[in-house]
Protein backbone atom coordinates (compact mmCIF):
# COMPACT_ATOMS: atom_id res chain seq x y z
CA UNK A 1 -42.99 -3.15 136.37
CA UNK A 2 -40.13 -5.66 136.40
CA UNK A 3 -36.51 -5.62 134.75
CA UNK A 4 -37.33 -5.44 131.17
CA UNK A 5 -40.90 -5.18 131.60
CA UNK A 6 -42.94 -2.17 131.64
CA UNK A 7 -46.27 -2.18 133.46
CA UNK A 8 -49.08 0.12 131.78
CA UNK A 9 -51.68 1.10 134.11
CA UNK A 10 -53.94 3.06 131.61
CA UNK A 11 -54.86 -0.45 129.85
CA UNK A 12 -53.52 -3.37 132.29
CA UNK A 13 -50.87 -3.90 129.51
CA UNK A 14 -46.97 -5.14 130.02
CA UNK A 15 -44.42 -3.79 127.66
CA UNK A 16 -40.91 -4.92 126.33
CA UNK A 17 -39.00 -1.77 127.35
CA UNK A 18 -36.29 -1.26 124.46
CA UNK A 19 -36.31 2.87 125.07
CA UNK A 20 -35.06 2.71 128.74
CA UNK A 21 -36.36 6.63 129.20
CA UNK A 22 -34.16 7.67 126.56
CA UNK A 23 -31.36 5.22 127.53
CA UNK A 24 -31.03 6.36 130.39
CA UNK A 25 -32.04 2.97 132.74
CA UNK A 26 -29.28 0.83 133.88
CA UNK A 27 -30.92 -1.40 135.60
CA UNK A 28 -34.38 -2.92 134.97
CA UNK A 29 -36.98 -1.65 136.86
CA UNK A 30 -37.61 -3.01 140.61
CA UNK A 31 -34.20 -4.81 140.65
CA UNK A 32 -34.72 -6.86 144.14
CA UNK A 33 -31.20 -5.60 145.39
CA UNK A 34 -33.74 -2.03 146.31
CA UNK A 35 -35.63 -4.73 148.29
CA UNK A 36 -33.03 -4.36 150.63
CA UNK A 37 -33.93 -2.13 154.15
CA UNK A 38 -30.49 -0.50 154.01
CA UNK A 39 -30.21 0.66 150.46
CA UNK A 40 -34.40 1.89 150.92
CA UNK A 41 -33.31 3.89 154.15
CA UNK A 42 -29.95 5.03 152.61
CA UNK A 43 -32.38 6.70 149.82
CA UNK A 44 -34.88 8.02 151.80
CA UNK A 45 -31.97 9.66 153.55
CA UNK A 46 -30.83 10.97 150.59
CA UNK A 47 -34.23 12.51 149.62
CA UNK A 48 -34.82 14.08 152.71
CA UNK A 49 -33.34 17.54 151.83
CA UNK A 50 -31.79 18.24 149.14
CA UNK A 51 -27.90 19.30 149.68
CA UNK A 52 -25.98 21.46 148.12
CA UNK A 53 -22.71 19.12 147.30
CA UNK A 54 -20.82 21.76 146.01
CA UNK A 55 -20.19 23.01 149.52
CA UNK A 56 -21.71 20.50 152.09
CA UNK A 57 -19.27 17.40 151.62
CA UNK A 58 -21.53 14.49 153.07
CA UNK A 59 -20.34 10.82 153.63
CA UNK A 60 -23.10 9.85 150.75
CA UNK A 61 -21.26 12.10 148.62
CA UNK A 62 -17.79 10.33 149.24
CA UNK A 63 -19.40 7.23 148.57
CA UNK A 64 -20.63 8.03 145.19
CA UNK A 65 -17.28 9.86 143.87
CA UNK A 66 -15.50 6.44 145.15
CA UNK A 67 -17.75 4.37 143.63
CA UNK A 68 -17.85 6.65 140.42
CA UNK A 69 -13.69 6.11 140.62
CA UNK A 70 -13.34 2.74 141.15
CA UNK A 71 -16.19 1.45 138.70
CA UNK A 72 -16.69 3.97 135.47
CA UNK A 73 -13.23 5.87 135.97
CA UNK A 74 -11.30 6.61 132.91
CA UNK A 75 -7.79 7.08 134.12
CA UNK A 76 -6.25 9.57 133.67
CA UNK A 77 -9.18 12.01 133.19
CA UNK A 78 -9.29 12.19 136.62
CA UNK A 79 -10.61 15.56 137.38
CA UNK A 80 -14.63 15.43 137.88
CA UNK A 81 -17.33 17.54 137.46
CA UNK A 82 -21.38 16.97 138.98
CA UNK A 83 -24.24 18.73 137.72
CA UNK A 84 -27.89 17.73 136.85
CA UNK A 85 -28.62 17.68 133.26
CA UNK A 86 -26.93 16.45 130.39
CA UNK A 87 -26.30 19.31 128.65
CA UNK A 88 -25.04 21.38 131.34
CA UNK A 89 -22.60 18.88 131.50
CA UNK A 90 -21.49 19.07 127.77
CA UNK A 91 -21.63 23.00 128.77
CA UNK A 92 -19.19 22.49 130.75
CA UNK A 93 -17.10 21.14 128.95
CA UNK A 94 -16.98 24.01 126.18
CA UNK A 95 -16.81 26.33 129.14
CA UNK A 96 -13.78 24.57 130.49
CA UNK A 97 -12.25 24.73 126.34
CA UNK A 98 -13.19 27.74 126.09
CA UNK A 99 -11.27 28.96 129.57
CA UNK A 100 -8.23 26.69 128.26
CA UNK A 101 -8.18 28.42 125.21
CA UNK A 102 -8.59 31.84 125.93
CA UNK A 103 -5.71 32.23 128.89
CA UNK A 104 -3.11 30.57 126.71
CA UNK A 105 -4.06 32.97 123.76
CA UNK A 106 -4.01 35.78 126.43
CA UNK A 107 -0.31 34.50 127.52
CA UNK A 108 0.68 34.43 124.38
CA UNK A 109 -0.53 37.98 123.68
CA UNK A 110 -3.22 37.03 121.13
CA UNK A 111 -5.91 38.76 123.36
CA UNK A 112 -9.11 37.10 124.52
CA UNK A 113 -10.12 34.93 121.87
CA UNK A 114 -10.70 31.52 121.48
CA UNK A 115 -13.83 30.48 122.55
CA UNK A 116 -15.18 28.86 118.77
CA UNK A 117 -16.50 24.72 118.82
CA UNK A 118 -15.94 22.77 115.96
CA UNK A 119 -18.47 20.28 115.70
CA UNK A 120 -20.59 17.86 113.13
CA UNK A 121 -23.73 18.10 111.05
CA UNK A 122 -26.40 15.44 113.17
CA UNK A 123 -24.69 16.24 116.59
CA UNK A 124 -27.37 16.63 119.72
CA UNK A 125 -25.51 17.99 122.26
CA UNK A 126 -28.71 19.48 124.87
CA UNK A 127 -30.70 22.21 124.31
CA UNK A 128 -29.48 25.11 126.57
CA UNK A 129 -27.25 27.74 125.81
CA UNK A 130 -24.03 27.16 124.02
CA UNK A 131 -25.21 23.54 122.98
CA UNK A 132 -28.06 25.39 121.02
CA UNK A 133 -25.56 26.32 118.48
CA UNK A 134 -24.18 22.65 118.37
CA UNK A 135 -27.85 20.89 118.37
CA UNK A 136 -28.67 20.22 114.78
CA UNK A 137 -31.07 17.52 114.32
CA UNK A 138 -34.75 18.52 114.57
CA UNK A 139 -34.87 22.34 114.01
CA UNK A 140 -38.02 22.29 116.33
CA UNK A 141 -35.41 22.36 119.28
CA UNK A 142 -33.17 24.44 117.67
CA UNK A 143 -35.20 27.47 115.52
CA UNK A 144 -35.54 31.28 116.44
CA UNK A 145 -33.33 30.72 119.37
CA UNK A 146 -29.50 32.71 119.51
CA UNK A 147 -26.88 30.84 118.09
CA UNK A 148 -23.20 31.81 117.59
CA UNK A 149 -21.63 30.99 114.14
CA UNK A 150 -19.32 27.87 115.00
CA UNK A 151 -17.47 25.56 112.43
CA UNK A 152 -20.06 22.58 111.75
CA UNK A 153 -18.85 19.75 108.88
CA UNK A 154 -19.92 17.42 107.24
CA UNK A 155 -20.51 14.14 109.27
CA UNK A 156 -18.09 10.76 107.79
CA UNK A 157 -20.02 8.18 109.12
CA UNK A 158 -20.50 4.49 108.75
CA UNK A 159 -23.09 3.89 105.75
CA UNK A 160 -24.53 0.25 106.87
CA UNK A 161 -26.73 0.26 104.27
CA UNK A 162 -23.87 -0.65 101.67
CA UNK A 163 -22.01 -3.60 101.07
CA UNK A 164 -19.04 -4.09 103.32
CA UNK A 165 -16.60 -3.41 100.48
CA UNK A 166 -18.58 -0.37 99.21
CA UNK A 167 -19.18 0.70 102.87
CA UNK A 168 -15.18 1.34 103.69
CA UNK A 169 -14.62 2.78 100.17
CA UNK A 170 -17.54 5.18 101.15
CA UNK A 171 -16.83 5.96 104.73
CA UNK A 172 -13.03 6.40 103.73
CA UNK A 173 -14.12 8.99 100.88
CA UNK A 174 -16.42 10.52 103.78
CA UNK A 175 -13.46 11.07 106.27
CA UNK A 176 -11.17 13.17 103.82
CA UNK A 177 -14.24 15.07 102.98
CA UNK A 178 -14.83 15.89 106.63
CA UNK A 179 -10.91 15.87 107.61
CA UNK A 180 -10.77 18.81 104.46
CA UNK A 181 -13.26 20.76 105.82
CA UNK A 182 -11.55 20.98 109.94
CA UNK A 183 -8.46 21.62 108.18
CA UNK A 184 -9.69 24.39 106.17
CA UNK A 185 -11.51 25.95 109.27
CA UNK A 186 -8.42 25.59 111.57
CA UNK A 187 -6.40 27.73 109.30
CA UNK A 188 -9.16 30.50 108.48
CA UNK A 189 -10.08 30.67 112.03
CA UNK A 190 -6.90 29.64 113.67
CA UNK A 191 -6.50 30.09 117.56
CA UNK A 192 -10.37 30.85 117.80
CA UNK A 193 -11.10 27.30 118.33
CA UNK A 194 -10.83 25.97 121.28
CA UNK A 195 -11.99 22.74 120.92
CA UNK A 196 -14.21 19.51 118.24
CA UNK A 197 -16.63 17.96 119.86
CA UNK A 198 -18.30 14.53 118.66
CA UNK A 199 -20.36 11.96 119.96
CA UNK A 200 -18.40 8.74 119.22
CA UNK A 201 -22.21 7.59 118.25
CA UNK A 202 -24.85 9.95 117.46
CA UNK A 203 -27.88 8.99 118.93
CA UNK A 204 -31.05 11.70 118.36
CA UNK A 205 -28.86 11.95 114.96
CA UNK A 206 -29.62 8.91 113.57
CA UNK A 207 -27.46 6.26 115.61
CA UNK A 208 -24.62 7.24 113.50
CA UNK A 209 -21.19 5.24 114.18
CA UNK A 210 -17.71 5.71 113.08
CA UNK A 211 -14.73 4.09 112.40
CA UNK A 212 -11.91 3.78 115.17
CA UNK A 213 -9.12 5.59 112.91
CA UNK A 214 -11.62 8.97 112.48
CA UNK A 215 -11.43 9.32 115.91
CA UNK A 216 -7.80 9.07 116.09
CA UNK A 217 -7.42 11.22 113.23
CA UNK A 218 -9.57 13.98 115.50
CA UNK A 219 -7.04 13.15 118.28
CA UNK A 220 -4.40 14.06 115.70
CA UNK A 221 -5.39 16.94 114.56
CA UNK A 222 -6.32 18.70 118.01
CA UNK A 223 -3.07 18.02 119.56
CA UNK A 224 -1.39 19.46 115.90
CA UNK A 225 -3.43 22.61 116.70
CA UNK A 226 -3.32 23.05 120.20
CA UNK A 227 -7.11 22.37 120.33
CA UNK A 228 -9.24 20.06 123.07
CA UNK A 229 -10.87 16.78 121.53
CA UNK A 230 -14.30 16.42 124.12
CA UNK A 231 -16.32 13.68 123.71
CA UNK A 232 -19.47 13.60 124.30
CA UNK A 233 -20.74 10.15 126.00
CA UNK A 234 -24.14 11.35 127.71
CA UNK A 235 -26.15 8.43 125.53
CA UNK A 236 -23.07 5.85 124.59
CA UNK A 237 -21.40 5.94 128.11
CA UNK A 238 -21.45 4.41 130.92
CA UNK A 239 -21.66 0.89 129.92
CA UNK A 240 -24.70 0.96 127.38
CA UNK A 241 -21.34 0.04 124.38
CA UNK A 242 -20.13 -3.20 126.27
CA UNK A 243 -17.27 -1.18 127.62
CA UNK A 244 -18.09 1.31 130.15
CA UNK A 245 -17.37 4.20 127.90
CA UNK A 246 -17.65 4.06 124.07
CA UNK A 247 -13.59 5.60 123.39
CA UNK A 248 -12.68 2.64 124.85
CA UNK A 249 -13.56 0.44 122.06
CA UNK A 250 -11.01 2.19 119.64
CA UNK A 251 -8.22 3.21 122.48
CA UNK A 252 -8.88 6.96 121.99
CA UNK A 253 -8.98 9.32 124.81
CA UNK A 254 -10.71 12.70 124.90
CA UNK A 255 -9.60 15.49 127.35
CA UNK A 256 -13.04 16.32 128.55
CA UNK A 257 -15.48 13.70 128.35
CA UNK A 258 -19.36 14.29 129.12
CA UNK A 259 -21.44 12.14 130.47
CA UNK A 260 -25.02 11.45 131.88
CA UNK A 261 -28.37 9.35 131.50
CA UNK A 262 -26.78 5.83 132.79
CA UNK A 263 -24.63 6.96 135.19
CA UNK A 264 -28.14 9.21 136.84
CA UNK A 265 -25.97 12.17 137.43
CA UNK A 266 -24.44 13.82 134.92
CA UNK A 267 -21.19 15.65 134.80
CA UNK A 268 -17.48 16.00 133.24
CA UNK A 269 -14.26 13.84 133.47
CA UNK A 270 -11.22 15.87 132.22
CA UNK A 271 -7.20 14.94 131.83
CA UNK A 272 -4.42 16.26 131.92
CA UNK A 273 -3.97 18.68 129.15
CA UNK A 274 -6.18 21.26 130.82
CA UNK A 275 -2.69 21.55 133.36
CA UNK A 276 -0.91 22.99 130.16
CA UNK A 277 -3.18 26.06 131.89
CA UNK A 278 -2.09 26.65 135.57
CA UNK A 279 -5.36 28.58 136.74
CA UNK A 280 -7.10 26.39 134.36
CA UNK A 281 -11.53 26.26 135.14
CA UNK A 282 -11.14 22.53 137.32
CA UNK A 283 -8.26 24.60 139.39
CA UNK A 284 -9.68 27.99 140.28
CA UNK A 285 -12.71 27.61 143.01
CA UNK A 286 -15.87 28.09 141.76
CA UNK A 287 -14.96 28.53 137.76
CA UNK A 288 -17.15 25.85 137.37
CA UNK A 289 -20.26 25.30 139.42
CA UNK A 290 -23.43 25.05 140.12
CA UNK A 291 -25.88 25.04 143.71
CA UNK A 292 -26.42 21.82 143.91
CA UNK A 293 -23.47 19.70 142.16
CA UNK A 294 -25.54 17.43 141.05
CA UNK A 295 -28.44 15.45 142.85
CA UNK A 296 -27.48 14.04 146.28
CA UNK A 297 -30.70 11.73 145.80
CA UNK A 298 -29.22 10.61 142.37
CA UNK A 299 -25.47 9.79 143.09
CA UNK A 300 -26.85 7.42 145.75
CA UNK A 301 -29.14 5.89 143.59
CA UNK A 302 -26.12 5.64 140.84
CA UNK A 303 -23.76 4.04 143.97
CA UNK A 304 -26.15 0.93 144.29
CA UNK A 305 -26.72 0.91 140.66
CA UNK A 306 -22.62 0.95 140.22
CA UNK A 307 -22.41 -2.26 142.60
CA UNK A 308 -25.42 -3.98 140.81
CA UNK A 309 -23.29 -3.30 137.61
CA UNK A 310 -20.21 -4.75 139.57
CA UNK A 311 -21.33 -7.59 141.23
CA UNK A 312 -23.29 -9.20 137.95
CA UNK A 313 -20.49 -7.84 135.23
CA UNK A 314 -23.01 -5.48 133.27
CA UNK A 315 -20.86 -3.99 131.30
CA UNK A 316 -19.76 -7.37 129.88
CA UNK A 317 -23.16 -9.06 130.39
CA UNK A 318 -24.26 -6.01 127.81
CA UNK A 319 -21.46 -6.29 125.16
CA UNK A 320 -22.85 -10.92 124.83
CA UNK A 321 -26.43 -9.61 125.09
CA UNK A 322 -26.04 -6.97 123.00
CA UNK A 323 -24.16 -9.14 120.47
CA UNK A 324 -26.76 -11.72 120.59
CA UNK A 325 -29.65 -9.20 119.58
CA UNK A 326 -27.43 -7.70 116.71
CA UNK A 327 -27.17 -11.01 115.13
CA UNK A 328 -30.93 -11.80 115.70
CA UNK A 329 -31.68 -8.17 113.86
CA UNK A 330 -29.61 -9.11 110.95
CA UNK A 331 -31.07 -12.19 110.45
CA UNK A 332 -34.63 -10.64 110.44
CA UNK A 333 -33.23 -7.75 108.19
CA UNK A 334 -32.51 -11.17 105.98
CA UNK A 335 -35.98 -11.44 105.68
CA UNK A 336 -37.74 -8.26 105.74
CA UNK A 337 -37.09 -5.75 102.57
CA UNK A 338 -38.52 -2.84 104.97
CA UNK A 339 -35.68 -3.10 107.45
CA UNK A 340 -32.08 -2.01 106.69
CA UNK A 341 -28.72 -0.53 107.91
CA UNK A 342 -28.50 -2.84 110.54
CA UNK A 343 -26.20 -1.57 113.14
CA UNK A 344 -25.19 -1.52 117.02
CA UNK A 345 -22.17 -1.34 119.34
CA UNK A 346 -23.37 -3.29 122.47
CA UNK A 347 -26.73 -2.40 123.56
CA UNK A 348 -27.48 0.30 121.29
CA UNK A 349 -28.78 -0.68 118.45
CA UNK A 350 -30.71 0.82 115.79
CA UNK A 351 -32.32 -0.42 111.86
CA UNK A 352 -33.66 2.09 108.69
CA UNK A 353 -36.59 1.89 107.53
CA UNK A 354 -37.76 3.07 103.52
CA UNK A 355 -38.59 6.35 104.89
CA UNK A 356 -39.85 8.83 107.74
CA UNK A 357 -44.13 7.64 107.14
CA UNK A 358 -43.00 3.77 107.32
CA UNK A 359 -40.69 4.45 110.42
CA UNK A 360 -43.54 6.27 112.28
CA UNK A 361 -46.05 3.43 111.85
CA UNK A 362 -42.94 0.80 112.17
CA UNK A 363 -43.20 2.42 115.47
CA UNK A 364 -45.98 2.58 116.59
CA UNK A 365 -47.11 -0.45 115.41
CA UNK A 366 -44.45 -2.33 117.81
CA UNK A 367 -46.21 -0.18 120.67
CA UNK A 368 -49.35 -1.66 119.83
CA UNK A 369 -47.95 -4.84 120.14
CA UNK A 370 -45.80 -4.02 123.41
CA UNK A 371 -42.41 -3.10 122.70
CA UNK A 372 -41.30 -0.14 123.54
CA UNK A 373 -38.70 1.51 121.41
CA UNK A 374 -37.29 5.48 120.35
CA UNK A 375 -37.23 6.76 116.74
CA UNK A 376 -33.69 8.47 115.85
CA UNK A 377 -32.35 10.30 112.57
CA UNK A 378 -35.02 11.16 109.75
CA UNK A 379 -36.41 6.88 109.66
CA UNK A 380 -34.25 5.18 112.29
CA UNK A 381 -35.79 2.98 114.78
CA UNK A 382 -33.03 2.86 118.07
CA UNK A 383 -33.47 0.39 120.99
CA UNK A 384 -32.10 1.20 124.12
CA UNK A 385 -32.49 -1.37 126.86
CA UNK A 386 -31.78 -1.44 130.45
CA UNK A 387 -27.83 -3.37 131.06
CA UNK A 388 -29.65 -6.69 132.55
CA UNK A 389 -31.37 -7.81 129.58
CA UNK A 390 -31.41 -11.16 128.94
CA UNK A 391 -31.41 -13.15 125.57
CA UNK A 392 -34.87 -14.53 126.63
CA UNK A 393 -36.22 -10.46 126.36
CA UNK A 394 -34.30 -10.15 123.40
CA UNK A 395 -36.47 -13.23 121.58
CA UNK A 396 -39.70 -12.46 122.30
CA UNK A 397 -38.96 -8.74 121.46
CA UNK A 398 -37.57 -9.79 117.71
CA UNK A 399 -40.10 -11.76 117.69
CA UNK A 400 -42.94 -9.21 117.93
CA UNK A 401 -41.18 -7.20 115.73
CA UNK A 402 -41.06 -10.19 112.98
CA UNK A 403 -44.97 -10.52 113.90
CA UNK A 404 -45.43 -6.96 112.79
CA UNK A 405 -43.57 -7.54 109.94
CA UNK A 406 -45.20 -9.91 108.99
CA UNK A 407 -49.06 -8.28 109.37
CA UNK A 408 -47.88 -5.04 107.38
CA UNK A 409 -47.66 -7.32 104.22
């Protein structure tokens, strides 16, 4: 295997990698920066044992949190987080609401409530315990397993399947629907809710985007109700957007933000509104936590990737590449009745297809033919490529895609 190329052993074949293990590949594979004799032994180091960061602070360590700083930080959500897995970092977040929530309630003699998360029909947010009862995409992940009763609305986002007139008419209609709905939980449930959690794009959901001003209009209404706005950036972070975190694009800021996949270890970034709490969950030692704080192996991994992404401007690189292919899916979707609902921020991009049967051979068909690519929502197709694609990828990937087009007629 090699950068966007995936090698397939079973049958000798090479494939156009456009699923990036679930987005989660910054770099394309055998990037000859690992070539390197100091970055293989600082690795093998690394892998040697596996230490328990939350109380062993090694140099390694250090490294990565500077790097992490200097490179993806989002001042001033400046308090961090490590853990492996992405949603036990979204857990933590709600856990660190929830903490928030409850000791000013308990200050203010309301008693120990406030541990409810407002959150959006489409969401994947893991599938471990709290984020179970935010999950709500495939109900194979989700069925027969405990959930709490939490506030879930409807979900205002972008129809690109309309006309661009009828599509802000639509989307505007969608947001007062949606805005109705948190309004008329925050005043039934009141101080129970702690915090509204979104994905500024939904990926598993069905790539769903939305508009700058609904995400201001969350920011509004949590800091008119003394709630947390958490955003969850696991799959849109970390540079996949053309920025290295997907607020950024519409100059909102969360107060916990998730994050994972890219970035190889996962965690939380929160600001400065959990200090409204003195002995709030990032103060008191050990509130949050876990053995291992994350994967020692991983953060060094992420600290080369970090300078790769650096040195050859990524982030950017992916906002002109990622233009480039959005244009060259449009045109197609020109062309082909099949395709629709053309859409993508960046690198992640996504098209409809007429339903879930077409999308499933849609899919597999392109495997056949060597690109690689994930399904997403009920007939989405999503592409998720590594940061370093080039435009040269991106043609010869459209352009098996227009080849299977063509040989479904």
């Amino acid at each position: 295997s090699r950068g966007s190329y995936l090698y397939d052993a079973v049958n000798g074949h090479r494939l156009i990698d456009l699923y990036g293990f679930f987005g989660s590949m910054p770099i394309g594979f055998n990037h000859p920066y690992f070539d390197q004799p100091a970055v293989r032994r600082d690795l093998l180091c690394a892998a040697k044992a596996k230490v328990a960061n939350s109380d062993v602070y090694s140099s390694a360590y250090a490294e990565f949190v500077e790097a992490f700083a200097r490179v993806a930080g989002l001042p001033p959500l400046d308090k961090y987080l490590f853990i492996e897995g992405g949603a036990a970092a979204v857990e933590n977040t709600l856990k660190a609401a929830m903490d928030w929530k409850v000791r000013k309630n308990m200050a203010a003699g309301h008693g120990e409530r406030g541990t409810q998360i407002l959150h959006f029909r489409h969401a994947f947010h893991g599938r471990s315990g709290y984020t179970m009862s935010l999950t709500n995409t495939d109900p194979r992940k989700t069925d027969l397993f405990a959930k709490f009763d939490w506030p879930r609305v409807s979900c205002p986002y972008i129809d690109f399947a309309l006309t661009e007139s009828e599509r802000e008419k639509d989307v505007i209609a969608r947001e007062k629907k949606s805005e109705q709905e948190i309004r008329d939980y925050v005043d039934k449930r009141k101080i129970d809710i702690c915090a509204i959690i979104i994905e500024p794009i939904q990926g598993e959901g069905g790539d769903n985007h939305f508009r700058g001003e609904w995400l201001k209009k969350l920011r509004e209404i949590c800091d008119d109700n003394d709630i947390l706005l958490i955003f969850d950036e696991v799959q849109c972070g970390m540079g996949a957007t053309g920025k290295m975190w997907c607020c950024q694009h519409f100059d909102v800021l969360p107060d916990l933000l998730a994050f994972g996949k890219k970035a190889q270890t996962c965690g939380v970034m929160a600001g400065p509104r959990l200090d409204e709490v003195k002995d709030n969950a990032f103060r008191l030692p050990s509130r949050l936590n876990s053995t291992w704080g994350g994967n020692l192996t991983d953060m060094v991994r992420s600290t080369h990737y970090m300078h790769i992404i650096e040195e050859e401007f990524l982030v950017e690189h992916a906002a002109k590449v990622g233009a480039y292919f959005l244009d060259q899916l449009l045109d197609l979707q020109r062309y082909e009745p099949a395709i629709s609902a053309v859409r993508g921020r960046g690198l992640l991009l996504a098209f409809d297809l007429p339903d879930a049967d077409t999308r499933e051979k849609f899919w597999k068909g392109l495997f056949d033919l060597g690109v690689l690519t994930l399904r997403s929502g009920d007939r989405s197709i999503r592409f998720r490529p590594a940061l370093d694609i080039t435009a040269e990828v991106v043609d010869e990937a459209v352009g098996l895609i227009r080849q299977y087009c063509r040989k479904r007629k």
